[in-house]
C-alpha atoms as a PDB file:
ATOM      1  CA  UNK A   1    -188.736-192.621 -62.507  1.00  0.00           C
ATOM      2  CA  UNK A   2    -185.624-194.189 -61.930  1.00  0.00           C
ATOM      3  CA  UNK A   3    -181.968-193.312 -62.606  1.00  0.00           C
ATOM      4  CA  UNK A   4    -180.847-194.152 -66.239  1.00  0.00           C
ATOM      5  CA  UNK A   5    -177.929-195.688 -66.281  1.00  0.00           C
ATOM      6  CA  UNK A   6    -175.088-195.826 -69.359  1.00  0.00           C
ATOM      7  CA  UNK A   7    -174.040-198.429 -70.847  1.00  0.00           C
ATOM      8  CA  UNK A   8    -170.570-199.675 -70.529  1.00  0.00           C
ATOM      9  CA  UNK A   9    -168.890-198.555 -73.596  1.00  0.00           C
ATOM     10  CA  UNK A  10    -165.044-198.896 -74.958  1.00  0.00           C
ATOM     11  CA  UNK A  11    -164.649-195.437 -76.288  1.00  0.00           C
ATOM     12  CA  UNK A  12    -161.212-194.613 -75.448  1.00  0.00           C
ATOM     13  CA  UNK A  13    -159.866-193.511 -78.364  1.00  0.00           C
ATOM     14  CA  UNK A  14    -160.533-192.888 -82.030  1.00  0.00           C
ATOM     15  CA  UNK A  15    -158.658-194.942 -84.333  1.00  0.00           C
ATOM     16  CA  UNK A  16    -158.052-192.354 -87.621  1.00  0.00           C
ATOM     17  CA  UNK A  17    -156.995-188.445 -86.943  1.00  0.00           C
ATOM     18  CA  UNK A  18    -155.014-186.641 -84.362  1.00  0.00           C
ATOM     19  CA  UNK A  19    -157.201-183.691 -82.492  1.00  0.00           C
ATOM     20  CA  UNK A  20    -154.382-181.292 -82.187  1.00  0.00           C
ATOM     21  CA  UNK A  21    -155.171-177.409 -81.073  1.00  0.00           C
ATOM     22  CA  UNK A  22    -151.526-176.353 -80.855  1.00  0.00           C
ATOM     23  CA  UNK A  23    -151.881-172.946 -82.429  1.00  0.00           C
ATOM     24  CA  UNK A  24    -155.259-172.100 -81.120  1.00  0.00           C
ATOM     25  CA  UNK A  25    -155.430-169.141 -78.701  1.00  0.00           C
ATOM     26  CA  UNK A  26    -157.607-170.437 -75.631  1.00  0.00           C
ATOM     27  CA  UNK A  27    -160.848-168.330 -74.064  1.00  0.00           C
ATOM     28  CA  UNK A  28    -162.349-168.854 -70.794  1.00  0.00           C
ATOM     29  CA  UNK A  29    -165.971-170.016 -70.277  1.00  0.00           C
ATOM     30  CA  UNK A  30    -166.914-166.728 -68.672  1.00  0.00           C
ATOM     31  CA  UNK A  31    -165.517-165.047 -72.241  1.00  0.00           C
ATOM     32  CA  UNK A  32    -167.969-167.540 -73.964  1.00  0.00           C
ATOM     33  CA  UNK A  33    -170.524-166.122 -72.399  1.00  0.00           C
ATOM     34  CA  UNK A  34    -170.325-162.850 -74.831  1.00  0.00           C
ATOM     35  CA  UNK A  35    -171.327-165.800 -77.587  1.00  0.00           C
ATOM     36  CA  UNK A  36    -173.966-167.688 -76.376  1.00  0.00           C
ATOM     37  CA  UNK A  37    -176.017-168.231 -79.333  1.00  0.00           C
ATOM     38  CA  UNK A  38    -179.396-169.786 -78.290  1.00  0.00           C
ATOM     39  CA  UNK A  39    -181.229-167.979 -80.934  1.00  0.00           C
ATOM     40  CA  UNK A  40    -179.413-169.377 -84.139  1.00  0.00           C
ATOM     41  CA  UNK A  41    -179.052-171.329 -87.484  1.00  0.00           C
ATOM     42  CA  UNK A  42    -177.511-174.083 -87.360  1.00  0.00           C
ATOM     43  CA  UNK A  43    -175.375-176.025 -90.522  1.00  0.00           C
ATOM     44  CA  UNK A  44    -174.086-179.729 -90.082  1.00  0.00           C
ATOM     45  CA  UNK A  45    -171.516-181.610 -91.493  1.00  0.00           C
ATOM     46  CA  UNK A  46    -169.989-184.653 -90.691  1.00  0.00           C
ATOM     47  CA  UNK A  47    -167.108-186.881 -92.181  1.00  0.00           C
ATOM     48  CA  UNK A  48    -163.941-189.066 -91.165  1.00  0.00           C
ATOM     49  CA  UNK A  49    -161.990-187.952 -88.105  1.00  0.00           C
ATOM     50  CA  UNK A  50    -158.850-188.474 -90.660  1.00  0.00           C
ATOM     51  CA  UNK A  51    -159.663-185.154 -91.843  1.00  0.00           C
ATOM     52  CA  UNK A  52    -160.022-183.294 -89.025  1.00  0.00           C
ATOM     53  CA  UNK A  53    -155.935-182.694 -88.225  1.00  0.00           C
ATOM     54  CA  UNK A  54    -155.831-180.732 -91.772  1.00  0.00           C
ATOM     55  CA  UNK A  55    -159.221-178.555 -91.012  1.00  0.00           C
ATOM     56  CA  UNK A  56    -158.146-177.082 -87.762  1.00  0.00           C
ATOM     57  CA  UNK A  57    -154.629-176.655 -89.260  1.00  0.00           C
ATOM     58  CA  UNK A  58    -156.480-174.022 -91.712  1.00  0.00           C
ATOM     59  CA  UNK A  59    -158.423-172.755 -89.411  1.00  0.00           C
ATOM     60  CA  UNK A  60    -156.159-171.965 -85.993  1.00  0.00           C
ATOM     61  CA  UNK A  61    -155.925-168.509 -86.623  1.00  0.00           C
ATOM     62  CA  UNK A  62    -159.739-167.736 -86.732  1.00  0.00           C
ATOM     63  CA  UNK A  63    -161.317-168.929 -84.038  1.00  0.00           C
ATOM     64  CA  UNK A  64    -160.831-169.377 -80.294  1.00  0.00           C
ATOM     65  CA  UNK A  65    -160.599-172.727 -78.674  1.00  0.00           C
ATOM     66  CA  UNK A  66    -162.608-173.406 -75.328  1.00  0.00           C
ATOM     67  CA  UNK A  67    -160.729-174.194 -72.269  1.00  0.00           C
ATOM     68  CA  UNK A  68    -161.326-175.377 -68.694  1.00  0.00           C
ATOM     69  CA  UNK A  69    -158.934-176.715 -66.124  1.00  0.00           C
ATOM     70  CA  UNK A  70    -156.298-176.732 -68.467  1.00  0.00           C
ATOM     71  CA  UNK A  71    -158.574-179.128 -71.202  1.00  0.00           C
ATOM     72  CA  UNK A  72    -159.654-177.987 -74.546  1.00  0.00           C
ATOM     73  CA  UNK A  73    -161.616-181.378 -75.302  1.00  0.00           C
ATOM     74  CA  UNK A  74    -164.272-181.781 -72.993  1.00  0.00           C
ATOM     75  CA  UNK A  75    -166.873-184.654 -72.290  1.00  0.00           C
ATOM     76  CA  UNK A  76    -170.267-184.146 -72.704  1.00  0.00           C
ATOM     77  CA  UNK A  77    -173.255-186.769 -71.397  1.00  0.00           C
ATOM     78  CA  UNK A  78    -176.820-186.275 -72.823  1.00  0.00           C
ATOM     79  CA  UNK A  79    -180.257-187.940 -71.608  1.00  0.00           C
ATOM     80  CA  UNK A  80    -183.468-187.379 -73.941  1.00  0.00           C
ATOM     81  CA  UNK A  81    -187.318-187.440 -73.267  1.00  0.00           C
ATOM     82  CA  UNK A  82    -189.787-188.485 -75.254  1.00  0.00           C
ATOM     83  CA  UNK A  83    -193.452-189.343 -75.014  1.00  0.00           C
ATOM     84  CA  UNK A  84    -194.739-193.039 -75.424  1.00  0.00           C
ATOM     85  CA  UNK A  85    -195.710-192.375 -78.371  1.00  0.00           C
ATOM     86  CA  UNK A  86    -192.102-191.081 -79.291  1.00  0.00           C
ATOM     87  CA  UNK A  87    -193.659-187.526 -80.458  1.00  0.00           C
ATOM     88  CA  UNK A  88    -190.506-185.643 -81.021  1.00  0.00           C
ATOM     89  CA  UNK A  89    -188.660-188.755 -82.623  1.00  0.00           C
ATOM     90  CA  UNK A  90    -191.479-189.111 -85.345  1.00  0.00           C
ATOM     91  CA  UNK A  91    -191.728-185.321 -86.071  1.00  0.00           C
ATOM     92  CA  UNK A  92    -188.044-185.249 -87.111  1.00  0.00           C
ATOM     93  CA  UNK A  93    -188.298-188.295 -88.948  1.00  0.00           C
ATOM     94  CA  UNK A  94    -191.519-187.006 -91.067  1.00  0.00           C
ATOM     95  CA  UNK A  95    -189.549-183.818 -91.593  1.00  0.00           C
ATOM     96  CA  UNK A  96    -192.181-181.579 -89.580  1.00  0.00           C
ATOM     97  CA  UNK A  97    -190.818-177.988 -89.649  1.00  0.00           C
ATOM     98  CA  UNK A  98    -192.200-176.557 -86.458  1.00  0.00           C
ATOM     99  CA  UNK A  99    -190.394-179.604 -83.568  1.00  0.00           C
ATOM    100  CA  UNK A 100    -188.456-179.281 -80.512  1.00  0.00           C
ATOM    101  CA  UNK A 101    -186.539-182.131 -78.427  1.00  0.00           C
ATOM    102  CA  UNK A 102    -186.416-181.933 -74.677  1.00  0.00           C
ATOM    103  CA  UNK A 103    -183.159-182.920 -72.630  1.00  0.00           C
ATOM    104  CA  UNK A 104    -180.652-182.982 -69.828  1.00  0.00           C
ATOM    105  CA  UNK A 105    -176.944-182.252 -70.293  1.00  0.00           C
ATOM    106  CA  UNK A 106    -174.315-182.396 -68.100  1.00  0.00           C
ATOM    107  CA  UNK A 107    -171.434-180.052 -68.900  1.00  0.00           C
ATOM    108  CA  UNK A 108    -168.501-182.575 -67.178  1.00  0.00           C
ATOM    109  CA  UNK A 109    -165.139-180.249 -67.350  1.00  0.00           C
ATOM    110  CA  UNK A 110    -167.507-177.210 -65.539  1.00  0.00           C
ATOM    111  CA  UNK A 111    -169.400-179.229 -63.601  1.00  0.00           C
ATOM    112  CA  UNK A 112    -172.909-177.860 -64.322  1.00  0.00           C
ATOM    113  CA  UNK A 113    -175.734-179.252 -65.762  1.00  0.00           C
ATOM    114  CA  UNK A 114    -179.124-177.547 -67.464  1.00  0.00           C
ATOM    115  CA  UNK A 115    -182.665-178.852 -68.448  1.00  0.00           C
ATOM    116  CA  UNK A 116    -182.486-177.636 -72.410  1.00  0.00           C
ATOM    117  CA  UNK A 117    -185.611-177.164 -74.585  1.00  0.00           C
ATOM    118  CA  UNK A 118    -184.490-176.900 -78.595  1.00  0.00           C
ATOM    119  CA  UNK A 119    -187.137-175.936 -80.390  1.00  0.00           C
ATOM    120  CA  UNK A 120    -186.715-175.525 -84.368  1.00  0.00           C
ATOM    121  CA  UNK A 121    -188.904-173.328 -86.390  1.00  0.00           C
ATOM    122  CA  UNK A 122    -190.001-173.433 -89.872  1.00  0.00           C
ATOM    123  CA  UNK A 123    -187.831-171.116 -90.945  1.00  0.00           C
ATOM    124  CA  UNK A 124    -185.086-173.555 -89.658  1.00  0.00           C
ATOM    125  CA  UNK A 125    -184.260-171.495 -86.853  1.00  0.00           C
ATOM    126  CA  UNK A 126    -183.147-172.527 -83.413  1.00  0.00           C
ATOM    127  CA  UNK A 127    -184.121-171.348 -80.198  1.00  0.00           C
ATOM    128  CA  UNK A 128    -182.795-172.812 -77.617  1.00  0.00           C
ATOM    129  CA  UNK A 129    -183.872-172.460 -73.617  1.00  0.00           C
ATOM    130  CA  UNK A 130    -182.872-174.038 -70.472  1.00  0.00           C
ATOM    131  CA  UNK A 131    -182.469-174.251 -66.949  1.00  0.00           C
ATOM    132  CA  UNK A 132    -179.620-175.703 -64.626  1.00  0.00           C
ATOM    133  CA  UNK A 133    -180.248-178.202 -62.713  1.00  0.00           C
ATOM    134  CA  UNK A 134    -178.801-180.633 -59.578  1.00  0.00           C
ATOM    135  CA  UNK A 135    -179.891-183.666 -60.950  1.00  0.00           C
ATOM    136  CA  UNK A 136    -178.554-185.124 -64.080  1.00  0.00           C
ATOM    137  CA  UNK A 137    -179.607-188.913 -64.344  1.00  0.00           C
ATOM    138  CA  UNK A 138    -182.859-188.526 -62.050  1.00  0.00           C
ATOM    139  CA  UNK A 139    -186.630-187.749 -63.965  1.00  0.00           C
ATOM    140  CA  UNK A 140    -188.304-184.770 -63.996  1.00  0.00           C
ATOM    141  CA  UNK A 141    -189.146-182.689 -60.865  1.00  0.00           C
ATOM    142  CA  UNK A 142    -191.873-180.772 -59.831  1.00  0.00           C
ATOM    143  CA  UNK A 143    -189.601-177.503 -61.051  1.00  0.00           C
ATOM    144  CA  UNK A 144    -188.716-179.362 -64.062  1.00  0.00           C
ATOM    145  CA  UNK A 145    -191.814-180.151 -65.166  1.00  0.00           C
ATOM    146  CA  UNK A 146    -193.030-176.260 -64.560  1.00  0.00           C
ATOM    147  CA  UNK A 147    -190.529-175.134 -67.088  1.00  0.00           C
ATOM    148  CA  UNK A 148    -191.161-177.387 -69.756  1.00  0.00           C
ATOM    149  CA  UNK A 149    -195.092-176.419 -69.326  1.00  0.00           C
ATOM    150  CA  UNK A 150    -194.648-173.080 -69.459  1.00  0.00           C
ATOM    151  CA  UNK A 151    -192.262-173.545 -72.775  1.00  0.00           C
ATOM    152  CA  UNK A 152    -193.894-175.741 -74.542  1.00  0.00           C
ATOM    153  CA  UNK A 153    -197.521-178.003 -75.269  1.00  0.00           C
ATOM    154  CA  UNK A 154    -196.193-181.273 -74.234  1.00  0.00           C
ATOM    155  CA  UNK A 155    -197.832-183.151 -71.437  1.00  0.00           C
ATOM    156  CA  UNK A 156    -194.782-183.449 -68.836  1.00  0.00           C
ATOM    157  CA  UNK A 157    -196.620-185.953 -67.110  1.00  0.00           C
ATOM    158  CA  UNK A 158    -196.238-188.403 -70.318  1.00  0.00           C
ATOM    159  CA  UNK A 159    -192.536-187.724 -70.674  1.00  0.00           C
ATOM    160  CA  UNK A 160    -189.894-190.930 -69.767  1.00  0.00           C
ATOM    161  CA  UNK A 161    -186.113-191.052 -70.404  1.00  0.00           C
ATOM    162  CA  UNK A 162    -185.835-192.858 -74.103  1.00  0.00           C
ATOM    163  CA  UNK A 163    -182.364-192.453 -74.707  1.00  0.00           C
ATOM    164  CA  UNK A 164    -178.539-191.035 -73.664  1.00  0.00           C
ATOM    165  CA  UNK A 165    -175.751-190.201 -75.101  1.00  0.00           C
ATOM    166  CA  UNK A 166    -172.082-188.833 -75.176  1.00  0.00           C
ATOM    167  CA  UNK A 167    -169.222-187.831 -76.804  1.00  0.00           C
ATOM    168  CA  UNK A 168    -166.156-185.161 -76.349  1.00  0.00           C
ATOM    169  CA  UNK A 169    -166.375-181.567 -78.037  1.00  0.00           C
ATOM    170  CA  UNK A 170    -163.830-179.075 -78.624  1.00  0.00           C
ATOM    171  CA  UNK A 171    -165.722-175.593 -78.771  1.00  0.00           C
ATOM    172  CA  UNK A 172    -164.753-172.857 -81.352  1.00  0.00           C
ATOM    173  CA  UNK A 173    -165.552-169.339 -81.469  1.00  0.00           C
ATOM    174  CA  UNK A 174    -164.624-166.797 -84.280  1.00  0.00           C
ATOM    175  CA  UNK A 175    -162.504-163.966 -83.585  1.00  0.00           C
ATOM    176  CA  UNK A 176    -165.299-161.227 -84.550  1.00  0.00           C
ATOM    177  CA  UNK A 177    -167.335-163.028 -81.535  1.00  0.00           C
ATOM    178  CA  UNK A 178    -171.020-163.768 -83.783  1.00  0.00           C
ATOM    179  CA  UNK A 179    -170.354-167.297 -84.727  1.00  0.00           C
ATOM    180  CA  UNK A 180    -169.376-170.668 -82.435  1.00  0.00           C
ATOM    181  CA  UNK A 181    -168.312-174.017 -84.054  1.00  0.00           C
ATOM    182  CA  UNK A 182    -168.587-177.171 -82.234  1.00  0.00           C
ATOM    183  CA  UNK A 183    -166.551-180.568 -83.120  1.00  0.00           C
ATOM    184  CA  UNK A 184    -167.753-183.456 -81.460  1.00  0.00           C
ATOM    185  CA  UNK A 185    -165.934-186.927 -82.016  1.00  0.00           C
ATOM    186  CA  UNK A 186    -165.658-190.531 -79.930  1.00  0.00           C
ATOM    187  CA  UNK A 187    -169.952-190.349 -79.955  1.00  0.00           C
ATOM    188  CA  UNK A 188    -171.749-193.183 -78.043  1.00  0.00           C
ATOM    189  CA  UNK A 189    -175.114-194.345 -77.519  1.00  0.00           C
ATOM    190  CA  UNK A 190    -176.962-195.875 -74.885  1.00  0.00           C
ATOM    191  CA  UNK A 191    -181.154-196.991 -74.826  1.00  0.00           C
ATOM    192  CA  UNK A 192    -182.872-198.110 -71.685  1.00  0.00           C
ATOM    193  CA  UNK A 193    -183.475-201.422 -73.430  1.00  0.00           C
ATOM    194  CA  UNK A 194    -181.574-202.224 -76.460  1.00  0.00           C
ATOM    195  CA  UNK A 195    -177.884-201.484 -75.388  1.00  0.00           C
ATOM    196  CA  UNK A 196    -175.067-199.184 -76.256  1.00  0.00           C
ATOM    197  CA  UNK A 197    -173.394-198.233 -79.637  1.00  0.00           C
ATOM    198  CA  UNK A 198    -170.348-196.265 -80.782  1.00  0.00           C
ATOM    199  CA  UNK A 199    -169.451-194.200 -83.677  1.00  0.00           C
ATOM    200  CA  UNK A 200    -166.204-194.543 -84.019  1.00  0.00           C
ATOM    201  CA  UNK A 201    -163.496-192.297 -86.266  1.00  0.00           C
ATOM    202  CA  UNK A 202    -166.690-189.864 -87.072  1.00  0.00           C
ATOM    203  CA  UNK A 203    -166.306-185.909 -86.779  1.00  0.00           C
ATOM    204  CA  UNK A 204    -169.551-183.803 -86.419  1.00  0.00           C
ATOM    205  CA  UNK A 205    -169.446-180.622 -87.056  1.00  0.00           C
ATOM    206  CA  UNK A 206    -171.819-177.651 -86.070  1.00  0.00           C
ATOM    207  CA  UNK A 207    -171.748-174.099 -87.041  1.00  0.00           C
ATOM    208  CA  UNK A 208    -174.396-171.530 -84.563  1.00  0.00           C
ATOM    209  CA  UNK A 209    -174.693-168.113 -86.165  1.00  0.00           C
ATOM    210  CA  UNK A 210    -177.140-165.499 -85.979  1.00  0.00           C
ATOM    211  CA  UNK A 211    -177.555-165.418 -89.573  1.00  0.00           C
ATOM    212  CA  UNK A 212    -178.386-168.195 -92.287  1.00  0.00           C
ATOM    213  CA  UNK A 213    -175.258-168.885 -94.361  1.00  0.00           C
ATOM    214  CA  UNK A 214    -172.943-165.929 -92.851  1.00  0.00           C
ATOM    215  CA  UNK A 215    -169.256-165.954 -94.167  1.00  0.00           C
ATOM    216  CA  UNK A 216    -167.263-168.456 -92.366  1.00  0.00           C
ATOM    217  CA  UNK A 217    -164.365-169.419 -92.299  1.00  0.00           C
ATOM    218  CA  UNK A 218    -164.320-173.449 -91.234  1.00  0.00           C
ATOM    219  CA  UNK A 219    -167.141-173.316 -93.276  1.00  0.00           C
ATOM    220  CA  UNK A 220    -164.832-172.597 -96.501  1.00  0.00           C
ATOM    221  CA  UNK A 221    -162.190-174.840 -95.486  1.00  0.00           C
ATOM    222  CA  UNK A 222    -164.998-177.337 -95.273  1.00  0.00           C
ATOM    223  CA  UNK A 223    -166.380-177.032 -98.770  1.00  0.00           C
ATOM    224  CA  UNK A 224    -162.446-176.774 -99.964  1.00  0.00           C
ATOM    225  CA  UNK A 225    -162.199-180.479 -98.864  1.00  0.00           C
ATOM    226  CA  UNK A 226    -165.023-181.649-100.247  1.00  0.00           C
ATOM    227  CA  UNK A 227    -166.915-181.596 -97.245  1.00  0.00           C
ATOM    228  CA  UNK A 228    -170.957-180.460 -97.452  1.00  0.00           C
ATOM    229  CA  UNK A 229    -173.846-179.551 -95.096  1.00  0.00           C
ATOM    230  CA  UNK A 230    -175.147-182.748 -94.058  1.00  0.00           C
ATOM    231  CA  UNK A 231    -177.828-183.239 -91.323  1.00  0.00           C
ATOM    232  CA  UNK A 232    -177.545-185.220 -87.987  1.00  0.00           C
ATOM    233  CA  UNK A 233    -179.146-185.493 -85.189  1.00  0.00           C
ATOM    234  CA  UNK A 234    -177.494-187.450 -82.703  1.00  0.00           C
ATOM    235  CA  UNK A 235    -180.797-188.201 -80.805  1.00  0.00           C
ATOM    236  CA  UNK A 236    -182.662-189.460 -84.037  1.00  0.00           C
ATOM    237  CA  UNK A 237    -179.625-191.064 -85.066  1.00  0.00           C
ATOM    238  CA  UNK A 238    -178.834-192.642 -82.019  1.00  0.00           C
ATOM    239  CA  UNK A 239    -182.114-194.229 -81.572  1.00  0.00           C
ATOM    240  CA  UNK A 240    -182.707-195.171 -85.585  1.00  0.00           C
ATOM    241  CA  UNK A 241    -179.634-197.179 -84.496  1.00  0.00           C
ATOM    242  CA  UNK A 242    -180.094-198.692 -81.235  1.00  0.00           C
ATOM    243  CA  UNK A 243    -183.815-199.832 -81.787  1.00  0.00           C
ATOM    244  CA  UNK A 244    -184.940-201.463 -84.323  1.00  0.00           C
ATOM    245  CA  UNK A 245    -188.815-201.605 -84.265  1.00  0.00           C
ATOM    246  CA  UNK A 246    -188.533-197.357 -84.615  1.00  0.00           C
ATOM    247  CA  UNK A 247    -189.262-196.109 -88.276  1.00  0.00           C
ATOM    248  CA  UNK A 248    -186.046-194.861 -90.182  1.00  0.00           C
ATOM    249  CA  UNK A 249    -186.604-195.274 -93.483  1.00  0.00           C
ATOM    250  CA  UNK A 250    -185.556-190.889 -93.637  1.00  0.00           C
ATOM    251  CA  UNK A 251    -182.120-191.941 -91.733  1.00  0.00           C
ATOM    252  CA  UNK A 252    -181.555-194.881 -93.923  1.00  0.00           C
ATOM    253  CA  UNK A 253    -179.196-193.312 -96.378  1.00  0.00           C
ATOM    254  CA  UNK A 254    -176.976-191.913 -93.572  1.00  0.00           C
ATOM    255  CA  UNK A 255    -177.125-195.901 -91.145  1.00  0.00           C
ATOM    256  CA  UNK A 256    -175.834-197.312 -94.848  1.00  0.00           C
ATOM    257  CA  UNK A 257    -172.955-194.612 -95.152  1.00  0.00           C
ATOM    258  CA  UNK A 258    -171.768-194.932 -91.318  1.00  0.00           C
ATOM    259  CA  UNK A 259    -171.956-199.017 -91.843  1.00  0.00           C
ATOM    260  CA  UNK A 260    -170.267-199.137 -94.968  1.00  0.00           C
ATOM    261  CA  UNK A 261    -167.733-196.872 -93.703  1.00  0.00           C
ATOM    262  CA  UNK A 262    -166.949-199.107 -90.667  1.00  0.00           C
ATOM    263  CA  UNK A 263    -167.938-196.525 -87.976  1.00  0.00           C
ATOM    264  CA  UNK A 264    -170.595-198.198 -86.156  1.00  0.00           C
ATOM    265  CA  UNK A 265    -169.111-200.416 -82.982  1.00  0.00           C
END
C-alpha cells in the first residue's frame, strides 16, 4: 500500500482564544503512565476556542498539565483504516453499540508511535489496545496485521488507509490521579481523494474516567458555562466532511452548527 500523504494545510494559528497554562503544575510522561486509562468512559464536548482561556483559568489548580521538551501543547497526526465497504464508518453512523475503529498515531513531541484498536461496547465503554510501531504513514505489516486478528473479526487483508488527521492537544490529569482530560484545538483533515479541511477556532474536549459520570471538576466548570456533553468523532466527522458521496444524514445537525459558526476552512 503506499505512503499516505497529508495534505498541505494553513493551520497555524487559531483565530479566537488564547491557550494559556500559566498556573498549571507540569507532570512528566513517565508520571502519566500511573493514568493510562485504556479501559474508560468517555464524555465529549466541544465549543468555541473563545472560551477556552476562562475554563482552564477555573480549572489550573485541579489538574496536571502534560509536558515534554519544555511543550505543554503537543501535535498529534492520525491515519484511519477502514474496509471498502467503510464498515466502521457506517456502524457509527447507524448508532451500532458494539464498534471499534482501527488506527495509527504518531505521538510527535515523544517521538513514538502505536497501532491503536478502540473498541466501544454497549454499555458505552472504551477499551482501548495498541501496539508501537516504526512505521507511521506505511500500511499494515505482517506484525500489524497479527495484532489486529487476534483483537478483533475484521479481515486485515480488506483494510486500506481512508483517512488522516491532526490537531494539537494539551493533556490534563486530575490531582487524585483516576481521571485525564484532553483539549484538542487547530483540527485538520486530510482524505486520499477529496482534499484537506480545517476546523478552525473549535475546542474538543474529552474526559477518560474509570467510572460513568464521576465528579469532575472541568466537567462542572463546563456545565457552569453553558457547555454540554456533545458527541464527536473526529474520524466520522472528518470524513462526513471531506467526502461527499458517504451517508451523514446522523452528523448533519453538527456539519450545520460548525458551518454556520464559520469553523470549517
Amino acid at each position: 500500500m503506499a505512503v499516505f500523504q497529508e495534505t498541505a494545510i494553513n493551520d497555524s494559528k487559531e483565530k479566537k482564544g488564547t491557550v494559556c497554562l500559566n498556573g498549571f503544575k507540569s507532570i512528566s510522561l513517565g508520571e502519566m503512565d500511573e493514568v493510562k486509562l485504556l479501559n474508560r468512559f468517555d464524555s465529549k464536548y466541544w465549543f468555541d476556542a473563545k472560551k477556552l482561556h476562562k475554563i482552564l483559568k477555573a480549572i489550573k489548580d485541579d489538574y496536571f498539565v502534560l509536558e515534554i521538551d519544555g511543550t505543554k501543547i503537543q501535535p498529534y497526526s492520525t491515519i484511519y483504516f477502514d474496509t471498502p465497504s467503510n464498515y466502521f464508518y457506517v456502524s457509527h453512523h447507524n448508532g451500532k453499540s458494539n464498534r471499534l475503529k482501527i488506527r495509527k498515531r504518531k505521538y510527535v513531541m515523544s517521538g513514538i508511535s502505536f497501532l491503536e484498536i478502540k473498541k466501544k461496547d454497549n454499555k458505552g465503554k472504551t477499551d482501548k489496545i495498541r501496539m508501537p510501531i516504526c512505521n507511521f504513514q506505511d500500511g499494515l505489516s505482517d506484525e500489524e496485521k497479527d495484532f489486529i486478528a487476534k483483537n478483533t473479526h475484521i479481515d486485515t487483508e480488506s483494510l486500506e488507509i481512508k483517512f488522516g488527521n491532526r490537531f494539537k492537544r494539551i493533556t490534563l490529569v486530575n490531582r487524585d490521579f483516576n481521571e485525564r482530560c484532553t483539549i484538542d484545538t487547530n483540527l485538520c483533515f486530510y482524505s486520499p481523494d477529496s482534499g484537506g479541511r480545517a476546523i478552525n477556532n473549535l475546542v474538543i474536549v474529552e474526559l477518560k474516567q474509570d467510572c460513568r459520570n464521576m465528579k469532575s471538576k472541568i466537567a462542572e466548570v463546563l456545565k457552569e458555562n453553558k457547555i454540554y456533553k456533545n458527541g464527536f468523532s473526529k474520524y466520522c466527522m472528518g470524513r462526513a466532511l471531506n467526502e461527499t458521496s458517504l451517508k451523514k444524514n446522523w452528523f448533519k445537525a453538527d456539519i450545520l452548527k460548525l458551518e454556520k459558526q464559520l469553523y470549517i476552512q
